[in-house]
C-alpha atoms as a PDB file:
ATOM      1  CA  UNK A   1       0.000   0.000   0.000  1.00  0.00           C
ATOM      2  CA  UNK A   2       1.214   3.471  -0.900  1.00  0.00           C
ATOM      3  CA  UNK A   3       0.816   6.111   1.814  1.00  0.00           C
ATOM      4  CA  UNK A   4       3.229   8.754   1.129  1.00  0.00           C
ATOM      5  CA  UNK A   5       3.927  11.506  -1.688  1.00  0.00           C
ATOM      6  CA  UNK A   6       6.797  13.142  -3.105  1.00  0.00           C
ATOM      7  CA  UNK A   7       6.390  16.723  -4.979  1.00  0.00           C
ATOM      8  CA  UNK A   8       9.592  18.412  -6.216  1.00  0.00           C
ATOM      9  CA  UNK A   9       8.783  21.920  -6.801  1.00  0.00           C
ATOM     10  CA  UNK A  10      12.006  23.466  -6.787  1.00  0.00           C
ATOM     11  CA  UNK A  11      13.248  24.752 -10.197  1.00  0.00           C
ATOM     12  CA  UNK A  12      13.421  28.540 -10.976  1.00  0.00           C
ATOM     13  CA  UNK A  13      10.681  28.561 -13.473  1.00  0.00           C
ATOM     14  CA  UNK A  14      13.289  30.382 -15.754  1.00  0.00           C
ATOM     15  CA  UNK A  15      10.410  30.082 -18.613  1.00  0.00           C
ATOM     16  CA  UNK A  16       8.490  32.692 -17.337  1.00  0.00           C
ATOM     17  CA  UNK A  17      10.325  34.953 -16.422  1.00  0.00           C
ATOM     18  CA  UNK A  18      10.254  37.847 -15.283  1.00  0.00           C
ATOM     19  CA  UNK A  19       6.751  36.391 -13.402  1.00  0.00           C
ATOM     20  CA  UNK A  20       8.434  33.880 -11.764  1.00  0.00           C
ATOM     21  CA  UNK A  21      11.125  36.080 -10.607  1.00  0.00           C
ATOM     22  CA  UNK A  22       9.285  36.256  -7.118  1.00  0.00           C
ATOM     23  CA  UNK A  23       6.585  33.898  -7.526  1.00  0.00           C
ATOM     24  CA  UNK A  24       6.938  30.041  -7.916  1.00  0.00           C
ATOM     25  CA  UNK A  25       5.834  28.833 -11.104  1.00  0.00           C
ATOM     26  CA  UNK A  26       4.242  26.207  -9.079  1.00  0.00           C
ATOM     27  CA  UNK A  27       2.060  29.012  -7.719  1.00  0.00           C
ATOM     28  CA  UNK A  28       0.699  30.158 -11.233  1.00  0.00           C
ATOM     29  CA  UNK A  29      -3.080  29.864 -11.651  1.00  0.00           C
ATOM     30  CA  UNK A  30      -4.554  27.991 -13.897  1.00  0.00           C
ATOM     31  CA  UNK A  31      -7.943  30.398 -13.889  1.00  0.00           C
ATOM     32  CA  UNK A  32      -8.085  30.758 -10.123  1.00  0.00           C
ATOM     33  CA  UNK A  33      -6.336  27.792  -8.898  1.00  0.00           C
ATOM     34  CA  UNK A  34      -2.253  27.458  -8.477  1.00  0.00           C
ATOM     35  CA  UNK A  35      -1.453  24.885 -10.408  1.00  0.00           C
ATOM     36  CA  UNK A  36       0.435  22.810  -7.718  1.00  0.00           C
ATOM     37  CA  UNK A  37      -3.244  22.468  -5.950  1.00  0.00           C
ATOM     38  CA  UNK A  38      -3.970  20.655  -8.751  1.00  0.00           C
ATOM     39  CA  UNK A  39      -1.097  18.104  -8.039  1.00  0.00           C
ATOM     40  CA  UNK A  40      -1.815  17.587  -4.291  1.00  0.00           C
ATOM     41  CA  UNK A  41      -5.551  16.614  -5.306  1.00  0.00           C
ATOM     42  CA  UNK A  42      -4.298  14.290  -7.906  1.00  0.00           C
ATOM     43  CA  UNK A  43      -2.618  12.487  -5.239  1.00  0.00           C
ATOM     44  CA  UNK A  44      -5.743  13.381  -2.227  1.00  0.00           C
ATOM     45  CA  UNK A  45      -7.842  11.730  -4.848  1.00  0.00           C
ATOM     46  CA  UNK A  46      -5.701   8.994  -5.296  1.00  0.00           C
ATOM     47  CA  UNK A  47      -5.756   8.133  -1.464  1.00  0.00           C
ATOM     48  CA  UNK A  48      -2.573   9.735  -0.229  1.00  0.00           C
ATOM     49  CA  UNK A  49      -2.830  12.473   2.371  1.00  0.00           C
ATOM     50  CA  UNK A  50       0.825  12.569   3.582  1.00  0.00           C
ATOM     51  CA  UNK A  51       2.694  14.496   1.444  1.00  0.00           C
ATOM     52  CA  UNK A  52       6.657  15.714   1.162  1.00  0.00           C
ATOM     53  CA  UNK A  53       6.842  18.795  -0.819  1.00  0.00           C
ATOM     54  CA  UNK A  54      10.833  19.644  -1.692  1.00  0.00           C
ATOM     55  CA  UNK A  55      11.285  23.094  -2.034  1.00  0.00           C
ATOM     56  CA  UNK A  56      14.083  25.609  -2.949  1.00  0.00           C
ATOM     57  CA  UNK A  57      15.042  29.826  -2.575  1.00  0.00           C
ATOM     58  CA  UNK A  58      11.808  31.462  -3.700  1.00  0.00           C
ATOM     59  CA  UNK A  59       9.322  28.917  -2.803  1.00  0.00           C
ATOM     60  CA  UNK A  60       8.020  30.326   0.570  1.00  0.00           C
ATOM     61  CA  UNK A  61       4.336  31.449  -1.307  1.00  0.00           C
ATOM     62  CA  UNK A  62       3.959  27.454  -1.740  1.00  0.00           C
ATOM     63  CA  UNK A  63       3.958  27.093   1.720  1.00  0.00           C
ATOM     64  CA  UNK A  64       2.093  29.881   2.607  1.00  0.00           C
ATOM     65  CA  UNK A  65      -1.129  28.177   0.220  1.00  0.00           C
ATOM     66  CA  UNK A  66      -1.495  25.562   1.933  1.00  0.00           C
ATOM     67  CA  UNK A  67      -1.304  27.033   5.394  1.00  0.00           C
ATOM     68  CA  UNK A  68      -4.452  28.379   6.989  1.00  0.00           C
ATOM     69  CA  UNK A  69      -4.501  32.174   6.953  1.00  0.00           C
ATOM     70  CA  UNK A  70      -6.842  33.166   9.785  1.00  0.00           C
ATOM     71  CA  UNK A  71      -6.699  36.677   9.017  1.00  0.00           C
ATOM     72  CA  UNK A  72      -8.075  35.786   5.685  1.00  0.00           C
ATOM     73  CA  UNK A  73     -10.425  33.343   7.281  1.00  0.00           C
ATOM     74  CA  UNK A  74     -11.991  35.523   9.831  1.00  0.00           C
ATOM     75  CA  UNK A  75     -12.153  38.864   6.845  1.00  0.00           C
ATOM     76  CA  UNK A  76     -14.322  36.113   4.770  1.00  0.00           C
ATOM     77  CA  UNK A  77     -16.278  35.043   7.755  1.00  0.00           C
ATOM     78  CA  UNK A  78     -17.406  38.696   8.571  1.00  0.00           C
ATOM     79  CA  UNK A  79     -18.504  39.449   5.496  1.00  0.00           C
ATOM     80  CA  UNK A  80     -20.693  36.526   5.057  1.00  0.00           C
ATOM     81  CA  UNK A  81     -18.653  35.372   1.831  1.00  0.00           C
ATOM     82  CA  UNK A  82     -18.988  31.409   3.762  1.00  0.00           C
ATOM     83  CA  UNK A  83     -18.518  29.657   0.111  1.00  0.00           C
ATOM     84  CA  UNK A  84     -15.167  31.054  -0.219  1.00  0.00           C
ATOM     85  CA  UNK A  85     -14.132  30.790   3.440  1.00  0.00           C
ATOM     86  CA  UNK A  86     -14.732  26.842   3.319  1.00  0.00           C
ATOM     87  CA  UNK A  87     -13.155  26.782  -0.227  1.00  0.00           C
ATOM     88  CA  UNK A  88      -9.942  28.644   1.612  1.00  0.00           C
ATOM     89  CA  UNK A  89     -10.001  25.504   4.772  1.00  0.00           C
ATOM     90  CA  UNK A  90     -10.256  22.842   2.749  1.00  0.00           C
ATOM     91  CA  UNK A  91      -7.138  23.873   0.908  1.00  0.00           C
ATOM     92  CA  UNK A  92      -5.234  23.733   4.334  1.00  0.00           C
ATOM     93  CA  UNK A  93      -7.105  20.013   5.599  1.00  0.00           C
ATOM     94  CA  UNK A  94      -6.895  18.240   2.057  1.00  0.00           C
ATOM     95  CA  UNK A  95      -3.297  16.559   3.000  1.00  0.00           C
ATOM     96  CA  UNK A  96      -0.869  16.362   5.618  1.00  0.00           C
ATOM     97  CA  UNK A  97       1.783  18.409   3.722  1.00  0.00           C
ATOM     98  CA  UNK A  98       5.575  18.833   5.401  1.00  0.00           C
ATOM     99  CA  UNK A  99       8.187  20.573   2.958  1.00  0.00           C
ATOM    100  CA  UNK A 100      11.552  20.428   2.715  1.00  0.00           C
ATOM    101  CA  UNK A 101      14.203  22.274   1.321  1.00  0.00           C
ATOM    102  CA  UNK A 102      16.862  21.166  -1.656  1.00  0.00           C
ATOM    103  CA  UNK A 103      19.843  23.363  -0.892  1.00  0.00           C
ATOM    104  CA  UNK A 104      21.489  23.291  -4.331  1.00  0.00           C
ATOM    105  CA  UNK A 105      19.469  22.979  -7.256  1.00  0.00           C
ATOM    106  CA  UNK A 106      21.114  19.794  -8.710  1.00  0.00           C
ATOM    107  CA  UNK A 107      18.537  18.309 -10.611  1.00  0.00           C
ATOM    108  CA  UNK A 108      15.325  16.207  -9.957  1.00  0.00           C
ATOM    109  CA  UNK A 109      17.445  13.063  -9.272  1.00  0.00           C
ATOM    110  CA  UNK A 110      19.057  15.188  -6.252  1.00  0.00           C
ATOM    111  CA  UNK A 111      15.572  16.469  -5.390  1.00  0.00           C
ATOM    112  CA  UNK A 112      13.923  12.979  -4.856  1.00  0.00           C
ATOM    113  CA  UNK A 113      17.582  12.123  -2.775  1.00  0.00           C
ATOM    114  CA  UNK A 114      15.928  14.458  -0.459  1.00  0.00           C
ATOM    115  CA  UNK A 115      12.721  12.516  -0.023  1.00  0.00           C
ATOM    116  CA  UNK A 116      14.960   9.425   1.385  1.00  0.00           C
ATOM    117  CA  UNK A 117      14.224   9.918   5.330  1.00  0.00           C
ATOM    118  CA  UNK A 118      10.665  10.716   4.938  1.00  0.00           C
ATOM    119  CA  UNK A 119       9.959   7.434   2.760  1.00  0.00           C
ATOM    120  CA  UNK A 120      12.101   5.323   4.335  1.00  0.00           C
ATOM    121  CA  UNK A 121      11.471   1.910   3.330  1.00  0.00           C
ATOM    122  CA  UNK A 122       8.056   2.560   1.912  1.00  0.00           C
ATOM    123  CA  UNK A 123       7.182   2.586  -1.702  1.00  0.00           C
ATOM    124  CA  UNK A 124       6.015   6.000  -2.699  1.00  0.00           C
ATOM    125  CA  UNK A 125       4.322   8.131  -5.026  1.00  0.00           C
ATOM    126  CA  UNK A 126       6.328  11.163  -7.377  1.00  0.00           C
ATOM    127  CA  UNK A 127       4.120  13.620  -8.996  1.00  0.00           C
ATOM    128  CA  UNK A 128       6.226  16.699 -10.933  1.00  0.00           C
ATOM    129  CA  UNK A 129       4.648  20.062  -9.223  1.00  0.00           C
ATOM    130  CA  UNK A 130       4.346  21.454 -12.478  1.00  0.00           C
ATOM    131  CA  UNK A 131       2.119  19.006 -14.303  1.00  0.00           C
ATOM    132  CA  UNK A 132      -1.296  18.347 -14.011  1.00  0.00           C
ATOM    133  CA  UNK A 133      -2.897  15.216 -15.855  1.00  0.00           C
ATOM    134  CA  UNK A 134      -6.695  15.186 -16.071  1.00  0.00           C
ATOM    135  CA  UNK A 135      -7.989  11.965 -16.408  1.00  0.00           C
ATOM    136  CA  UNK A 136     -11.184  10.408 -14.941  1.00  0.00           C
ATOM    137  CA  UNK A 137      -9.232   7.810 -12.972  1.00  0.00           C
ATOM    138  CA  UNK A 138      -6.527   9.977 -11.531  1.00  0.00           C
ATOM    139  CA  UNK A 139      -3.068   8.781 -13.095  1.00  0.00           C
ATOM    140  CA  UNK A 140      -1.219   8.191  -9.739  1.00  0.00           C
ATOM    141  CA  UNK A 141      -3.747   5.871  -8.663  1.00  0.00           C
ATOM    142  CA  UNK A 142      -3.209   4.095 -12.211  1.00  0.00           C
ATOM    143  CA  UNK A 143       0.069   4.037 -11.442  1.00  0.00           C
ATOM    144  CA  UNK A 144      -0.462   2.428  -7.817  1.00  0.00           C
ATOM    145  CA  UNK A 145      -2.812  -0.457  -9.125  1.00  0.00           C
ATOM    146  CA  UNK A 146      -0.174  -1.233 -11.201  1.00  0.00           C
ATOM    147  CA  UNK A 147       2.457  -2.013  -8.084  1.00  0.00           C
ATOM    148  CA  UNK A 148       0.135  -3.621  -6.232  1.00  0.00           C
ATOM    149  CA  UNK A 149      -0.149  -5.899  -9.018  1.00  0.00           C
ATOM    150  CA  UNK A 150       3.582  -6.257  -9.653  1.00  0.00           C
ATOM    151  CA  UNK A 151       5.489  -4.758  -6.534  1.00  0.00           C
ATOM    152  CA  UNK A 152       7.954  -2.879  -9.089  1.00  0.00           C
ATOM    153  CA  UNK A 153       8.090   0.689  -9.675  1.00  0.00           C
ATOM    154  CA  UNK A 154       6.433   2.143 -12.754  1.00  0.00           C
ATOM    155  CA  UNK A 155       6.082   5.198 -14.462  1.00  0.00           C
ATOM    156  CA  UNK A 156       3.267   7.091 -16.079  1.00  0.00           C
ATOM    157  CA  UNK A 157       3.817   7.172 -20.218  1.00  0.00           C
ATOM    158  CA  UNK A 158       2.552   9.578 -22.642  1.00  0.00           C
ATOM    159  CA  UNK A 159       2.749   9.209 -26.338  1.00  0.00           C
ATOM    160  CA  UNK A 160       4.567  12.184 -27.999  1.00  0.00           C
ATOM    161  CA  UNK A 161       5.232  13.472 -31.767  1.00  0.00           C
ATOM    162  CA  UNK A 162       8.561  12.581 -32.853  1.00  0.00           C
ATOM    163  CA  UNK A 163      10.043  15.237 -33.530  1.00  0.00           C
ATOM    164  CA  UNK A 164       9.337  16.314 -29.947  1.00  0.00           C
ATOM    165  CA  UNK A 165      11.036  13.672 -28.176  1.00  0.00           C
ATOM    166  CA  UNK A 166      14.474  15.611 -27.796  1.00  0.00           C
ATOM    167  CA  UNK A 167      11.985  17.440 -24.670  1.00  0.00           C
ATOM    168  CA  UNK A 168      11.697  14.660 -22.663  1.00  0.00           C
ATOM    169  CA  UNK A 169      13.238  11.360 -21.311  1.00  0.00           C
ATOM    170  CA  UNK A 170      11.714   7.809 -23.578  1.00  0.00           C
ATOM    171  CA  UNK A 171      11.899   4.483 -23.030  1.00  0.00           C
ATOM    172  CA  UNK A 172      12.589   1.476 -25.006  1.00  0.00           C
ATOM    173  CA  UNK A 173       9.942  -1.452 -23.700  1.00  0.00           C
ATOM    174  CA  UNK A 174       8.322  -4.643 -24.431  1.00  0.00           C
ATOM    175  CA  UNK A 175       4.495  -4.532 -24.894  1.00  0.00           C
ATOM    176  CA  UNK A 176       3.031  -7.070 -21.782  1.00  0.00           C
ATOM    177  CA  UNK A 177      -0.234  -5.464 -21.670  1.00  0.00           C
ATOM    178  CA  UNK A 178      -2.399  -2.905 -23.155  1.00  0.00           C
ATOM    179  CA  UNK A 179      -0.790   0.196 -22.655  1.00  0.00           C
ATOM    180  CA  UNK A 180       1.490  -1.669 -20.187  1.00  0.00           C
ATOM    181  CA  UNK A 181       5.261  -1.723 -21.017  1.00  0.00           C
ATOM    182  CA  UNK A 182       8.028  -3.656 -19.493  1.00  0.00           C
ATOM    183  CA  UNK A 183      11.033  -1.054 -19.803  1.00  0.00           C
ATOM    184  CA  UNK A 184      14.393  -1.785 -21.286  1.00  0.00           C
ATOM    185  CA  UNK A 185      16.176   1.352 -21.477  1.00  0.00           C
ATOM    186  CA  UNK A 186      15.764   4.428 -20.548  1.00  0.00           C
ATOM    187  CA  UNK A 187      17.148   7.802 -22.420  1.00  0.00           C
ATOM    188  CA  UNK A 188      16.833  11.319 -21.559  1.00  0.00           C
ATOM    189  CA  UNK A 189      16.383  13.874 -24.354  1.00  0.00           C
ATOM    190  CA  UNK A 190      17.222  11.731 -27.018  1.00  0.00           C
ATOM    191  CA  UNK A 191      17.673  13.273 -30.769  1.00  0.00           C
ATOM    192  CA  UNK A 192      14.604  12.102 -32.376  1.00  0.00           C
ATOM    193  CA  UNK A 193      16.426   9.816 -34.847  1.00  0.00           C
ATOM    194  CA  UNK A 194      18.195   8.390 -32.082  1.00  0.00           C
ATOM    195  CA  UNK A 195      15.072   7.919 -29.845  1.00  0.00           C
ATOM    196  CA  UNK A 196      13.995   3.750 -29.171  1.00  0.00           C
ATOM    197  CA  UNK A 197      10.582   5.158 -28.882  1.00  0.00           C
ATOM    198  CA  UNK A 198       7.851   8.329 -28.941  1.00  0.00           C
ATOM    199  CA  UNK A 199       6.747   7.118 -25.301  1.00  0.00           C
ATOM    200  CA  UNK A 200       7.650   9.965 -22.971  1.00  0.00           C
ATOM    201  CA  UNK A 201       7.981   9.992 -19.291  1.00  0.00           C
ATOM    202  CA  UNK A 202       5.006  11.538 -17.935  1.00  0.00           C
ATOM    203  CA  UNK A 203       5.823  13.429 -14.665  1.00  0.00           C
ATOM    204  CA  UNK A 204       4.218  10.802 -12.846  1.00  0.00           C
ATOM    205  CA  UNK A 205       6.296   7.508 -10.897  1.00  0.00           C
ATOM    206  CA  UNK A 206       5.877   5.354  -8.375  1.00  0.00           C
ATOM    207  CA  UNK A 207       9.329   4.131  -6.606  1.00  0.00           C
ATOM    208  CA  UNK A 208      10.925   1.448  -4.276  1.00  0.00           C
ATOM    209  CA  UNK A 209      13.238   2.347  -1.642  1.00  0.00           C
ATOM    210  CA  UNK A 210      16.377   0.861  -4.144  1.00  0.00           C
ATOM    211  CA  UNK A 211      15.760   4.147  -6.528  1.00  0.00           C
ATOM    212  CA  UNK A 212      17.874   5.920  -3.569  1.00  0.00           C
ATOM    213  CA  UNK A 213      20.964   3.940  -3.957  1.00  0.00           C
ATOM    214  CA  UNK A 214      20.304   4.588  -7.477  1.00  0.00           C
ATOM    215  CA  UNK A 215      20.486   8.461  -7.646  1.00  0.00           C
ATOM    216  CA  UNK A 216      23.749   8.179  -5.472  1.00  0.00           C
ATOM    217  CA  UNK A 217      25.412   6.130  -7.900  1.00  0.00           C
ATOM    218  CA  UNK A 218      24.184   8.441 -10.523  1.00  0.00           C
ATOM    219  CA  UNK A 219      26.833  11.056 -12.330  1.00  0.00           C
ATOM    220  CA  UNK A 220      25.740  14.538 -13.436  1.00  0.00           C
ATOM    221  CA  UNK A 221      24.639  14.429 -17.102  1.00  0.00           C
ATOM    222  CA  UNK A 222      22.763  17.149 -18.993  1.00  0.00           C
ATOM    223  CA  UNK A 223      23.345  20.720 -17.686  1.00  0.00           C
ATOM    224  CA  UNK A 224      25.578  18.954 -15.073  1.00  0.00           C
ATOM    225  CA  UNK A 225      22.715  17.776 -13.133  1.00  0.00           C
ATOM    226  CA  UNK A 226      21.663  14.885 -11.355  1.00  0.00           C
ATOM    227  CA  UNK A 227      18.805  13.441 -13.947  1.00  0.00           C
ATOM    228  CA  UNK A 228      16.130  11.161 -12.582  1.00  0.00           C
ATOM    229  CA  UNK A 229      16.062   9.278 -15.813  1.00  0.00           C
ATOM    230  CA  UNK A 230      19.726   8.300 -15.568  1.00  0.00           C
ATOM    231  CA  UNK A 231      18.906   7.277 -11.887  1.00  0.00           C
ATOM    232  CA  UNK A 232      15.954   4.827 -13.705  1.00  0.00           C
ATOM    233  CA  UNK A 233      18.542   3.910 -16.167  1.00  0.00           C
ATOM    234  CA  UNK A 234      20.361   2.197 -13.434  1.00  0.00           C
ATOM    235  CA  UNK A 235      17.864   0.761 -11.592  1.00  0.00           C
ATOM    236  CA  UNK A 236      15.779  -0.806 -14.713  1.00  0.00           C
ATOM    237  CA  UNK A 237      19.661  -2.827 -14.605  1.00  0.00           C
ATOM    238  CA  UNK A 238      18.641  -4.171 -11.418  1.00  0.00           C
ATOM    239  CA  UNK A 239      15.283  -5.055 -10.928  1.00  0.00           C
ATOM    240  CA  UNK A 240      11.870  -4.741 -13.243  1.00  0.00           C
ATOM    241  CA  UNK A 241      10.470  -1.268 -14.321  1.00  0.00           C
ATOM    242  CA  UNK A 242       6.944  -1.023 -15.927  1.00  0.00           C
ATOM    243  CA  UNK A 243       5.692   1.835 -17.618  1.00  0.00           C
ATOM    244  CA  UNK A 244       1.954   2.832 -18.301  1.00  0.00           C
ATOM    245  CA  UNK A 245       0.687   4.891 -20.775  1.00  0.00           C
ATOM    246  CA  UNK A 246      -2.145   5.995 -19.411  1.00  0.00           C
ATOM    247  CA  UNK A 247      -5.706   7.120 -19.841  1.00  0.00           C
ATOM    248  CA  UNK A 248      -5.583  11.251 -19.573  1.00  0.00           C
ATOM    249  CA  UNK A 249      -4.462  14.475 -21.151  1.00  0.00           C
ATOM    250  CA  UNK A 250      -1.195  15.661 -19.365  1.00  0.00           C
ATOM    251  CA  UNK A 251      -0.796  19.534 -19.385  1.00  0.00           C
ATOM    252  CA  UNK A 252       2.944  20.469 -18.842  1.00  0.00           C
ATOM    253  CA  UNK A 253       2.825  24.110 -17.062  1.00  0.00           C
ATOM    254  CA  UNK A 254       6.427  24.552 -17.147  1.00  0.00           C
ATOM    255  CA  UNK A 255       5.368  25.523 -20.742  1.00  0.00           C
ATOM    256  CA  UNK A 256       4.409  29.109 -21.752  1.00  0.00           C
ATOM    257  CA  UNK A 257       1.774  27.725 -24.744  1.00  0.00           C
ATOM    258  CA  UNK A 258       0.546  25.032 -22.775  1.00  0.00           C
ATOM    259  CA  UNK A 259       0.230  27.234 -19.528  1.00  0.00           C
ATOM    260  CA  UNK A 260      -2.097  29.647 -22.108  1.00  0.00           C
ATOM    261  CA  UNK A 261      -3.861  26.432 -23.351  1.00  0.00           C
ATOM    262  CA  UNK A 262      -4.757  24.924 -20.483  1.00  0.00           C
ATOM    263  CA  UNK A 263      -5.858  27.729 -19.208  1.00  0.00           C
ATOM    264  CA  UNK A 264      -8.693  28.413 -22.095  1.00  0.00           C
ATOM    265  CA  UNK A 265      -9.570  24.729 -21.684  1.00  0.00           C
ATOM    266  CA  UNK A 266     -10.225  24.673 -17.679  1.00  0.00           C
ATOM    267  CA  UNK A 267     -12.105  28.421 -18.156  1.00  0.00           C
ATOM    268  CA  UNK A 268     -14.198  26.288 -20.772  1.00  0.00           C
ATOM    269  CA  UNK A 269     -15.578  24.268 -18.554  1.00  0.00           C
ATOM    270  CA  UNK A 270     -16.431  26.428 -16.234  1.00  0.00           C
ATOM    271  CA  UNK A 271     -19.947  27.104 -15.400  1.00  0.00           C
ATOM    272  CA  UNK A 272     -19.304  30.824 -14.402  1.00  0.00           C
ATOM    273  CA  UNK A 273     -16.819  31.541 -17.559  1.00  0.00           C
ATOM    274  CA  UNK A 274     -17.446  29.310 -20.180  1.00  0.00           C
ATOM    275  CA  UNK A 275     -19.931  30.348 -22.061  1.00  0.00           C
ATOM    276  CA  UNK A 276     -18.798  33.653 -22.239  1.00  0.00           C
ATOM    277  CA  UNK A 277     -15.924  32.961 -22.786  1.00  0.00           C
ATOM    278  CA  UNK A 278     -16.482  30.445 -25.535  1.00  0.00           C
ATOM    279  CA  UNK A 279     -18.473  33.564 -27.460  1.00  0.00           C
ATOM    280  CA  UNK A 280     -15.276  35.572 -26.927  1.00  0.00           C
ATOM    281  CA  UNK A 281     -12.994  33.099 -28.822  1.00  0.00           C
ATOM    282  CA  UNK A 282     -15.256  32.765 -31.564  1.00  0.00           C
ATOM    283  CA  UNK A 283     -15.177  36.127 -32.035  1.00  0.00           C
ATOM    284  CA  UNK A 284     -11.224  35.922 -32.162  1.00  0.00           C
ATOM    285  CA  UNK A 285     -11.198  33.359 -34.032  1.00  0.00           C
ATOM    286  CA  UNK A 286     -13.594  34.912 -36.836  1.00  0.00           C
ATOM    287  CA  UNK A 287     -10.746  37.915 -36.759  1.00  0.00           C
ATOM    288  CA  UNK A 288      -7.995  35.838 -37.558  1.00  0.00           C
END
């Protein structure tokens, strides 16, 4: 059984600059909800409450969110505005949520190394703080049924154009299952002529206590950073690593025209802005 969550939210956000110069790109909204909110539900919804959030310089509004704010709380209260004020507590009571800080910024591989006392022993959950996957079974818990099933970590897949693999780390697998793949290999940012596949890691993972030993082991690579996938590399060496492409629509944040899209999709739905706004865009659109 999986219990615990990891969330690395540590990276400067360099992308958006200059708004991320004092805000975490975690922290930017997707309509009226930071997009790392998003992430900790994923995980609330896929039955983990106790959550590790790694953190770096810069990150202190992250904390801040997901703290009560009684000030706040009583200002709502007075004014009668009680829909918002429970909206603002059960942002504080969704998850037990402890943070830590990465003191170096070293890569993702070092930021899950920092995750190694809180875990301990357990298997655990990893969910990238700026992605959020919609899918109507949430994509951790896909992940999670799939250890339970086979005690080995796995990873959540996404299938990518190929001349866009160079973005991401691949894998090279055996087809088991339907959108199950027993992983081979493991390559970060391949060229795409070079690639073994179009499957992209997906931001999501699920991890044994052995991935530790792993990332120590691990040499800087690109940018001179510890990379996760290298860390995978080694361990698919030593025991069995599945991978899932899963059911969902992953919406990478740290990504200025996906940030903008996903935005316009979630306002969409939205029973207070969508229809509105889906008149607005037509009109655009007509102009174009």
């Amino acid at each position: 059984m999986i219990a615990k969550a990891v969330i690395p939210a540590a990276g400067f956000g360099t992308r958006f600059l200059p708004a991320t110069k004092s805000q975490p790109k975690e922290m930017l909204p997707v309509v009226d909800t930071p997009t790392i909110q998003y992430v900790v539900q994923e995980a609330v919804e896929s039955g983990i409450t106790d959550i590790l959030m790694v953190i770096g310089r810069g990150k202190r509004a992250i904390e801040e969110h997901f703290d009560r704010n009684f000030e706040l709380e009583s200002e709502l209260a007075a004014k009668g505005k009680n829909e918002e004020l429970e909206s603002m507590r059960r942002i504080s009571s969704m998850a037990d949520i402890h943070f830590v800080w990465q003191k170096e910024l070293n890569g993702l591989g070092d930021a899950i190394r920092y995750a190694a006392s809180y875990v301990g022993r357990e298997p655990f959950a990893v969910l990238l703080g700026d992605t959020i996957i919609q899918s109507e079974k949430p994509v951790t818990r896909q992940l999670m049924d799939i250890f339970e099933r086979y005690h080995e970590p796995v990873v959540a897949l996404e299938e990518v154009e190929r001349d866009k693999v160079g973005r991401y780390g691949v894998i090279d697998g055996k087809t088991i299952d339907d959108g199950l793949y027993l992983i081979r290999d493991f390559v970060e940012k391949p060229r795409p002529e070079e690639a073994p596949s179009n499957l992209a890691i997906a931001g999501r993972y699920v991890f044994t206590e052995e991935i530790f030993d792993c990332i120590a082991k691990t040499k800087p690579g690109k940018n001179n950073e510890i990379q996760l996938t290298d860390a995978m590399r080694l361990m698919s060496r030593s025991c069995a690593m599945y991978g899932l492409r899963f059911d969902g629509k992953r919406h990478d944040m740290g990504n200025r025209l996906d940030f903008l899209k996903t935005n316009i999709l979630f306002a969409l739905r939205r029973a207070d802005l969508g229809d509105d706004l889906k008149d607005f865009v037509k009109r655009v659109a007509a102009d174009l």
